[in-house]
Protein backbone atom coordinates (compact mmCIF):
# COMPACT_ATOMS: atom_id res chain seq x y z
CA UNK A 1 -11.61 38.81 -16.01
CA UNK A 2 -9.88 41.63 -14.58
CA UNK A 3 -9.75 43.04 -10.80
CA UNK A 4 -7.99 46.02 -9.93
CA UNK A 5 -5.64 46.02 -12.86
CA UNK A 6 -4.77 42.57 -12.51
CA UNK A 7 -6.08 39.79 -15.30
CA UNK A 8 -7.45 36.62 -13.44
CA UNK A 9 -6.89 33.99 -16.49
CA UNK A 10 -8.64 31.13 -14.06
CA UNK A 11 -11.96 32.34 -12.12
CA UNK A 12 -13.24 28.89 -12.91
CA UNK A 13 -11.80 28.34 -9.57
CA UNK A 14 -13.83 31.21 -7.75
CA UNK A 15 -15.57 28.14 -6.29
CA UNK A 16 -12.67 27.21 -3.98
CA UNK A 17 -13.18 30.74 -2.10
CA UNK A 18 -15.56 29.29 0.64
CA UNK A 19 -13.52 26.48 1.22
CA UNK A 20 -10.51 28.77 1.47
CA UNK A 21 -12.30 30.33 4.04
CA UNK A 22 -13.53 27.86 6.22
CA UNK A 23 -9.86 26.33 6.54
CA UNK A 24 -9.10 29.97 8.19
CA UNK A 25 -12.15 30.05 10.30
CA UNK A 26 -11.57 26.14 11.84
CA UNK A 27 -7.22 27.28 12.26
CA UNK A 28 -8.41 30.42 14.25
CA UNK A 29 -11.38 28.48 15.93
CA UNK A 30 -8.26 26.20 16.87
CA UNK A 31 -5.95 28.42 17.99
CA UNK A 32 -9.36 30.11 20.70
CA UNK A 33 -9.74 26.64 22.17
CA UNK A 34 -6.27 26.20 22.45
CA UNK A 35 -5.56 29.69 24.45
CA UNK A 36 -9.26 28.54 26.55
CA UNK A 37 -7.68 25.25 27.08
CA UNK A 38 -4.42 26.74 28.48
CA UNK A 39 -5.95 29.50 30.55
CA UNK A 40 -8.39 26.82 32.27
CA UNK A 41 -5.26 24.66 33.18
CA UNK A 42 -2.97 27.21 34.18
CA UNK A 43 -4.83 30.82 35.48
CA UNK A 44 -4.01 34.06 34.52
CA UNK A 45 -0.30 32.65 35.07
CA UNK A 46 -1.27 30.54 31.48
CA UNK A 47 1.91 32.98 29.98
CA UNK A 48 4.72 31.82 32.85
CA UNK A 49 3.44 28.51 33.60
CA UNK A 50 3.16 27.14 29.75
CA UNK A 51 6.53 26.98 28.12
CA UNK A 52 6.73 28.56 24.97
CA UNK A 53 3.43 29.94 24.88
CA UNK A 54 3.26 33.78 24.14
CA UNK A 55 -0.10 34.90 23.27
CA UNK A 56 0.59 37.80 20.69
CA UNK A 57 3.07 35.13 19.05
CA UNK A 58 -0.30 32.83 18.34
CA UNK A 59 -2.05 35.69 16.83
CA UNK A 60 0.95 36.52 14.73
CA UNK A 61 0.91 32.79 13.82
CA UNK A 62 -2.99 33.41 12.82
CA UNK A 63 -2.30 36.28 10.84
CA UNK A 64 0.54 34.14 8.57
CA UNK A 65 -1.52 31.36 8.23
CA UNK A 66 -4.64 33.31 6.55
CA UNK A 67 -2.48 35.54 4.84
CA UNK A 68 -0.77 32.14 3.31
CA UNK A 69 -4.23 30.76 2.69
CA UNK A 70 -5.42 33.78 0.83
CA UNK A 71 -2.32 34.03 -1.69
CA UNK A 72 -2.48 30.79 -2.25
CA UNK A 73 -6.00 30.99 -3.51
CA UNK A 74 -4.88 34.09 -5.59
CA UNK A 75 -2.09 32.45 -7.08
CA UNK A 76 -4.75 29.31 -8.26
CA UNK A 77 -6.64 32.07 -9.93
CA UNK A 78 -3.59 32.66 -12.25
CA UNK A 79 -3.00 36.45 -11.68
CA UNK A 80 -1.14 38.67 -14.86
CA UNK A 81 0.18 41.60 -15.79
CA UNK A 82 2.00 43.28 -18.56
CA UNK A 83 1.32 42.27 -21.74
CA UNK A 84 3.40 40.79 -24.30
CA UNK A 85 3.07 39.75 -27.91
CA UNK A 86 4.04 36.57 -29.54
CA UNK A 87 5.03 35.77 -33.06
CA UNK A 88 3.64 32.22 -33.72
CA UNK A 89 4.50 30.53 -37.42
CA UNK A 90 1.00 29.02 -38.43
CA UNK A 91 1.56 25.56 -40.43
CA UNK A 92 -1.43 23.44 -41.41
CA UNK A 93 -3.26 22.05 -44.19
CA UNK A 94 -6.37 23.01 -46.19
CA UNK A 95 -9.23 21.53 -46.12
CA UNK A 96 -12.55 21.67 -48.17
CA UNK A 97 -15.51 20.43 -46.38
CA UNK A 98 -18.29 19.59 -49.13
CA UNK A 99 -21.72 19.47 -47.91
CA UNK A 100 -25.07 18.19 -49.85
CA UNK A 101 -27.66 20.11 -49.81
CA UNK A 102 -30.28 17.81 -52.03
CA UNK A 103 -33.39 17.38 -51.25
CA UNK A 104 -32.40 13.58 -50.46
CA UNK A 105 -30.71 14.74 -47.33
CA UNK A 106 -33.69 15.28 -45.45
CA UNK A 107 -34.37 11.96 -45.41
CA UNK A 108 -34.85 10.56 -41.39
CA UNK A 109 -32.57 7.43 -41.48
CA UNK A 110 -30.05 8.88 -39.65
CA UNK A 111 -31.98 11.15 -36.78
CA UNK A 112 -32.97 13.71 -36.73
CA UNK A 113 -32.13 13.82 -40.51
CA UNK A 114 -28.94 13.31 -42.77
CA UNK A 115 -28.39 16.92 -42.86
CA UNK A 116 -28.33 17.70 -39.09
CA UNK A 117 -26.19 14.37 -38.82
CA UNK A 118 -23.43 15.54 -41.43
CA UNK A 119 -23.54 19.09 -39.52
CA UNK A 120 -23.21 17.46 -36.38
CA UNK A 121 -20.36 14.90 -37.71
CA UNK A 122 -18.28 18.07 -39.60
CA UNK A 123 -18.91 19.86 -35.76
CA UNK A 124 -17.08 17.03 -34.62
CA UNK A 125 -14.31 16.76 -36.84
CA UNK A 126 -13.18 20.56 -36.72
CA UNK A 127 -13.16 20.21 -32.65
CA UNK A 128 -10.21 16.87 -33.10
CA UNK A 129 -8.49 18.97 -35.96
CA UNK A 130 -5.56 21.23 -35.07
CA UNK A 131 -4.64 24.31 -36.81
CA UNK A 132 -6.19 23.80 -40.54
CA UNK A 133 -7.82 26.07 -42.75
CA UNK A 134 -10.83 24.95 -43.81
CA UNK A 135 -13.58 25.94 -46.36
CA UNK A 136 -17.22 24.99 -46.57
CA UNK A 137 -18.58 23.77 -50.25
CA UNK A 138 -22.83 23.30 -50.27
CA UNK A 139 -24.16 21.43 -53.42
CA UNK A 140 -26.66 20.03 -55.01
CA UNK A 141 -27.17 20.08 -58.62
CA UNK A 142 -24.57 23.13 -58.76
CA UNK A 143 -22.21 24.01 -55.58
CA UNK A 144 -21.10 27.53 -54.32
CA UNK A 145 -18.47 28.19 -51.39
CA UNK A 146 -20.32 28.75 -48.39
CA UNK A 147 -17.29 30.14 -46.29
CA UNK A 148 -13.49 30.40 -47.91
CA UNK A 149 -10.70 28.82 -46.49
CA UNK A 150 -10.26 29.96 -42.85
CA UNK A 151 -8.58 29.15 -39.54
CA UNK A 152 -11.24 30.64 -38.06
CA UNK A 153 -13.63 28.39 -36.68
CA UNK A 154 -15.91 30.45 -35.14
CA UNK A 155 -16.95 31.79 -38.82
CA UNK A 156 -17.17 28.18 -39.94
CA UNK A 157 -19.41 27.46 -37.16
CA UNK A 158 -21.34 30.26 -38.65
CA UNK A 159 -21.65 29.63 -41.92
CA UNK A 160 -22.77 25.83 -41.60
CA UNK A 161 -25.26 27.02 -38.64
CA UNK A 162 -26.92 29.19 -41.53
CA UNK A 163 -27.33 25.67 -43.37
CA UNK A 164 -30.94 24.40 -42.46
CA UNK A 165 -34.28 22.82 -44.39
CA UNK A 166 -34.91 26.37 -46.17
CA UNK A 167 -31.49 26.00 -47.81
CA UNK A 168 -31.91 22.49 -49.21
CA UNK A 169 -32.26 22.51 -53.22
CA UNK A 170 -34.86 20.99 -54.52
CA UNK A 171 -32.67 19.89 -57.33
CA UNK A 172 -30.73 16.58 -57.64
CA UNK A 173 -26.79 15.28 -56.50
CA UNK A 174 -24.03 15.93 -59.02
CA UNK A 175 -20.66 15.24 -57.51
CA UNK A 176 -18.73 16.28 -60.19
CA UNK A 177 -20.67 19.84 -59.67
CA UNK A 178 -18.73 19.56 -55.83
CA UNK A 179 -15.41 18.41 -57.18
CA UNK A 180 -15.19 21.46 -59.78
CA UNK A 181 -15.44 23.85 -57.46
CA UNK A 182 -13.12 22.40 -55.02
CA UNK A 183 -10.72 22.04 -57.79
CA UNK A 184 -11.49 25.59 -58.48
CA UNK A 185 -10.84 27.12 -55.30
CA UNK A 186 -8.01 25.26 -55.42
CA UNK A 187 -6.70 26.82 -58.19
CA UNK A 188 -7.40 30.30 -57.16
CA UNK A 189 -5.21 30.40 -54.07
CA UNK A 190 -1.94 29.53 -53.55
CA UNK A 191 0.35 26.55 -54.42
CA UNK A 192 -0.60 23.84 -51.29
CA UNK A 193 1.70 20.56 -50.61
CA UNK A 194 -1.68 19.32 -49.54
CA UNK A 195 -5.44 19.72 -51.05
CA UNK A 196 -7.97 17.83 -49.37
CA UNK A 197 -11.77 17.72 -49.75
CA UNK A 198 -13.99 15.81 -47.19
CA UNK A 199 -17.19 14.73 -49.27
CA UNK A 200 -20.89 14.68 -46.64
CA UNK A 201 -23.40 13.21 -49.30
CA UNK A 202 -25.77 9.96 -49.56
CA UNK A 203 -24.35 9.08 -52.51
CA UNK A 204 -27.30 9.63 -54.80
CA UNK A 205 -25.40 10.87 -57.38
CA UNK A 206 -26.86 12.17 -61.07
CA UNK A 207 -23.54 13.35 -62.31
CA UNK A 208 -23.33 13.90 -66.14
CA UNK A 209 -19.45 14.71 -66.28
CA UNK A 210 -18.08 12.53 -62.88
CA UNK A 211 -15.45 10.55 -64.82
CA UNK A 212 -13.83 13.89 -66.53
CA UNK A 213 -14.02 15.33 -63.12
CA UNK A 214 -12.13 12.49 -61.60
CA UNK A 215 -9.60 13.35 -63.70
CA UNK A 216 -9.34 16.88 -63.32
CA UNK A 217 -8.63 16.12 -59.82
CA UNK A 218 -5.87 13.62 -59.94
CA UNK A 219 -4.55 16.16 -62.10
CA UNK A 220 -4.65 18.95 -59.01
CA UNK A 221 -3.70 16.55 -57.01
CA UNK A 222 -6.70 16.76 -54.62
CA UNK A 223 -7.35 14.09 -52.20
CA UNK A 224 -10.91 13.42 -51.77
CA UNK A 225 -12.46 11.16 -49.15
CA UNK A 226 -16.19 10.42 -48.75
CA UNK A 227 -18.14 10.14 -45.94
CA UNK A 228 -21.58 8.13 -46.50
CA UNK A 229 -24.29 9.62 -44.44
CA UNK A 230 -27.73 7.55 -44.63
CA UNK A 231 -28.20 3.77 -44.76
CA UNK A 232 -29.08 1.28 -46.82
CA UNK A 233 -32.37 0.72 -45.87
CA UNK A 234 -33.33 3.93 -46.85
CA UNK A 235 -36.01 6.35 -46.37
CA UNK A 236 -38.59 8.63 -47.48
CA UNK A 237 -37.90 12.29 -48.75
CA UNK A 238 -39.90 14.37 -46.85
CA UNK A 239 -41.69 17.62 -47.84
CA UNK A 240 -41.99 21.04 -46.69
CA UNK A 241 -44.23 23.62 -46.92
CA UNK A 242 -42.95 27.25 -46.80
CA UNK A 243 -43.56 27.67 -43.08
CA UNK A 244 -41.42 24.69 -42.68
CA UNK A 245 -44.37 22.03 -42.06
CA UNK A 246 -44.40 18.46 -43.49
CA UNK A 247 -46.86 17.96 -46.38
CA UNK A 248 -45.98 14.63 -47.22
CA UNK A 249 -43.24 12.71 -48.60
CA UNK A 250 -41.97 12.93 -52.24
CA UNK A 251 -43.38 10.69 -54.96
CA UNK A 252 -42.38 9.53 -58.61
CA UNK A 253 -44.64 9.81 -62.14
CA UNK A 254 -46.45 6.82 -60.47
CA UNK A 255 -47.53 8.40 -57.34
CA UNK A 256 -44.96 5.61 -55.08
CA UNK A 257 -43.06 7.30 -52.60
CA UNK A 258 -39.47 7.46 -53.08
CA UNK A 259 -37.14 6.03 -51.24
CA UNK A 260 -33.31 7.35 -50.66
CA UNK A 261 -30.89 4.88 -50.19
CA UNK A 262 -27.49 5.40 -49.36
CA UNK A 263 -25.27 4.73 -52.15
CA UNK A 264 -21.71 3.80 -50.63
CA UNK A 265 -20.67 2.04 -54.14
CA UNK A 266 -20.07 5.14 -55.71
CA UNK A 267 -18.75 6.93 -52.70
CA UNK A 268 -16.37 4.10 -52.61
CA UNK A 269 -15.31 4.21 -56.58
CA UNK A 270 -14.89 8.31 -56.01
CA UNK A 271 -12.31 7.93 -52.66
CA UNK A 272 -10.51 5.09 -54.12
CA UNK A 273 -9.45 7.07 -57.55
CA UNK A 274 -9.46 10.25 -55.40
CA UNK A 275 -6.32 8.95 -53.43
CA UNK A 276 -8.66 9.11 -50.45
CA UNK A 277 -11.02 6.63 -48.41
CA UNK A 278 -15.13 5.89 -47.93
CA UNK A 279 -15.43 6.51 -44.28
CA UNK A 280 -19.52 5.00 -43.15
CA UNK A 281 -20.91 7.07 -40.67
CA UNK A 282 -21.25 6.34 -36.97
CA UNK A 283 -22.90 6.61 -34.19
CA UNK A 284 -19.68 7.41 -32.41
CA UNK A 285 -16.14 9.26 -33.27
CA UNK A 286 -14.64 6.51 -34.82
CA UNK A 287 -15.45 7.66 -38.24
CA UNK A 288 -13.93 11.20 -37.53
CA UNK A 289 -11.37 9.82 -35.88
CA UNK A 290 -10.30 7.94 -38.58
CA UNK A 291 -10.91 11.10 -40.70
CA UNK A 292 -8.57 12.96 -38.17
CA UNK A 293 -5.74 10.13 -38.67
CA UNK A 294 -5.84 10.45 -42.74
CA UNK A 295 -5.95 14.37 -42.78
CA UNK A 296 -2.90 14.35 -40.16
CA UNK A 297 -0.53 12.15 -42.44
CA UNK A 298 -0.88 14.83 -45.28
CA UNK A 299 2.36 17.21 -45.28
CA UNK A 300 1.72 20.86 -43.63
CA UNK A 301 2.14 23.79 -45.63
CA UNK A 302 3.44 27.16 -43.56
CA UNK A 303 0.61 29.55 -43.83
CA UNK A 304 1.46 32.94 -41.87
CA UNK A 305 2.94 34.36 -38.83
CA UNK A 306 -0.14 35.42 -36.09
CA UNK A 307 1.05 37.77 -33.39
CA UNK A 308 -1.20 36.98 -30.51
CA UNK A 309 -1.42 39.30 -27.21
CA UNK A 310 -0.78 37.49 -23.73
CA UNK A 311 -0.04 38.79 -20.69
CA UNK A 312 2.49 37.24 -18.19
CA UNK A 313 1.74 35.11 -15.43
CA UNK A 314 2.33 36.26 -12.02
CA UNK A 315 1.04 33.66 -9.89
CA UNK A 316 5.22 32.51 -8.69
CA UNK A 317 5.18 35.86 -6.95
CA UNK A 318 1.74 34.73 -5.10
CA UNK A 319 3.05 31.08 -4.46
CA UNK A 320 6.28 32.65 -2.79
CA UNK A 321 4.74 34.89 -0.68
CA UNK A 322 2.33 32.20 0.23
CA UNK A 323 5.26 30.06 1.06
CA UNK A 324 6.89 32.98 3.27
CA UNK A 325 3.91 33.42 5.20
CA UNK A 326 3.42 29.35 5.73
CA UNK A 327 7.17 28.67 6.84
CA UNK A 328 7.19 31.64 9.28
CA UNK A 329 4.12 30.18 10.98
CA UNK A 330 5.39 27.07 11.48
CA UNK A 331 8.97 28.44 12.78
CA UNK A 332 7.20 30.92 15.15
């Protein structure tokens, strides 16, 4: 926020204002019952009989000590000027978040459904990370890239916002549909120290081609590691109408409803040969902390120089003039 030419990088603090003034209101309500004290003691002769005591010297006093006050607030609210540009070297690592998108995922065993929980959990994971790029994979049956690899995750937030019950497939799980194209992207861009891909999926998997695919990515060396979202309990698939109301719940050739389990076994099998790990969900951080701890160990790669616009902080002029103002009304 700026004031008069000046940027104010911390109004948060706007709040302290009031108190500000109250200290200066109580110190000059002091300094009246102080002169009403000495006048009733001494007379109009208050200025010869009291030692020390000049009057304009207490207003003087008055003056420093709001003047002190006030700067000091200003110099909380972190004033700046001139700006300046800084070269910052950008390392990292990138990072394919792969989301699924079946029809399995609306399933309510994790509340208010697996795909709002994975959404939530990947939410949580890009506010612990630091500087990665990251790129958002939705699949089902096939996959696309939902948003490329960015370090902007504002536009991440964007993209997975856009994912809702309209964009589930009604189609099946194929991993190996997922791992292609995060090999693929892979592939496309440049030559990475690290490639990782983070895996949200219940596991139901109806891969025709997994096994090749597992090779194909030991080959990139791509580190994959799964995160189970669901339980093993299970629950119904429900199903929507195209206003987005429930109609009922799917069914087999039988007429039974079907019921999704989680399937962690194969999640598991894929991390282990992946070079990654199976991380369960939770109903805390601890499985994106963990997350956090295994992407962090992976070597950076330097991706490009940002110049980013500042402006200098001025608030040491504001604290020394605050200081002036405070010792002079203590000496006087």
């Amino acid at each position: 926020m700026s004031w008069f030419g000046i940027n104010w990088a911390a109004t948060q603090y706007l709040w302290v204002a009031p108190i500000i003034i109250l200290i200066i209101i109580l110190y000059a309500y002091r300094q009246y019952k102080v002169k009403a004290a000495i006048k009733l003691i001494a007379g109009n002769w208050h200025e010869l009989a009291i030692k020390n005591y000049v009057p304009y010297k207490q207003r003087i006093k008055a003056v420093l000590f709001s003047v002190g006050m006030i700067f000091l607030f200003l110099a909380l609210l972190r004033p700046q000027w001139k700006k300046r540009e800084d070269t910052i070297a950008q390392e990292g690592r990138d990072l394919l978040i792969a989301l699924d998108i079946s029809r399995s995922m609306l399933a309510v065993d994790c509340m208010p459904n697996r795909l709002e929980c994975a959404k939530k959990k990947v939410k949580q994971l890009l506010a612990m990370l630091g500087c990665e790029r990251v790129g958002l994979i939705l699949f089902s049956g096939s996959a696309f890239v939902q948003c490329p690899l960015t370090s902007d995750y504002a536009a991440f937030h964007m993209f997975l916002d856009q994912v809702d019950v309209e964009t589930i497939s009604s189609g099946t799980t194929a991993l190996d549909a997922a791992l292609r194209q995060a090999v693929d992207t892979f592939r496309a861009g440049p030559k990475r120290k690290s490639k990782l891909c983070v895996i949200f999926t219940d596991g139901e998997d109806f891969s025709s081609n997994l096994r090749k695919m597992k090779h194909e990515v030991i080959k990139e060396n791509l580190c994959v590691y799964t995160v189970g979202v669901g339980t093993a309990q299970g629950a119904p698939i429900p199903l929507y109408d195209e206003e987005g109301n429930q109609v009922g719940h799917q069914k087999d050739a039988k007429g039974n409803v079907v019921i999704s389990h989680l399937n962690d076994s194969i999640l598991h099998a894929l991390a282990n040969d992946a070079g990654g790990a199976y991380i369960p969900l939770s109903q805390n951080l601890t499985d994106m902390k963990r997350l956090v701890r295994c992407i962090e160990s992976f070597e950076k790669d330097y991706f490009e120089d940002k110049k980013v616009s500042s402006y200098y902080d001025r608030y040491p002029i504001f604290l020394l003039i605050s200081f002036i103002c405070f010792a002079a009304e203590w000496i006087l």
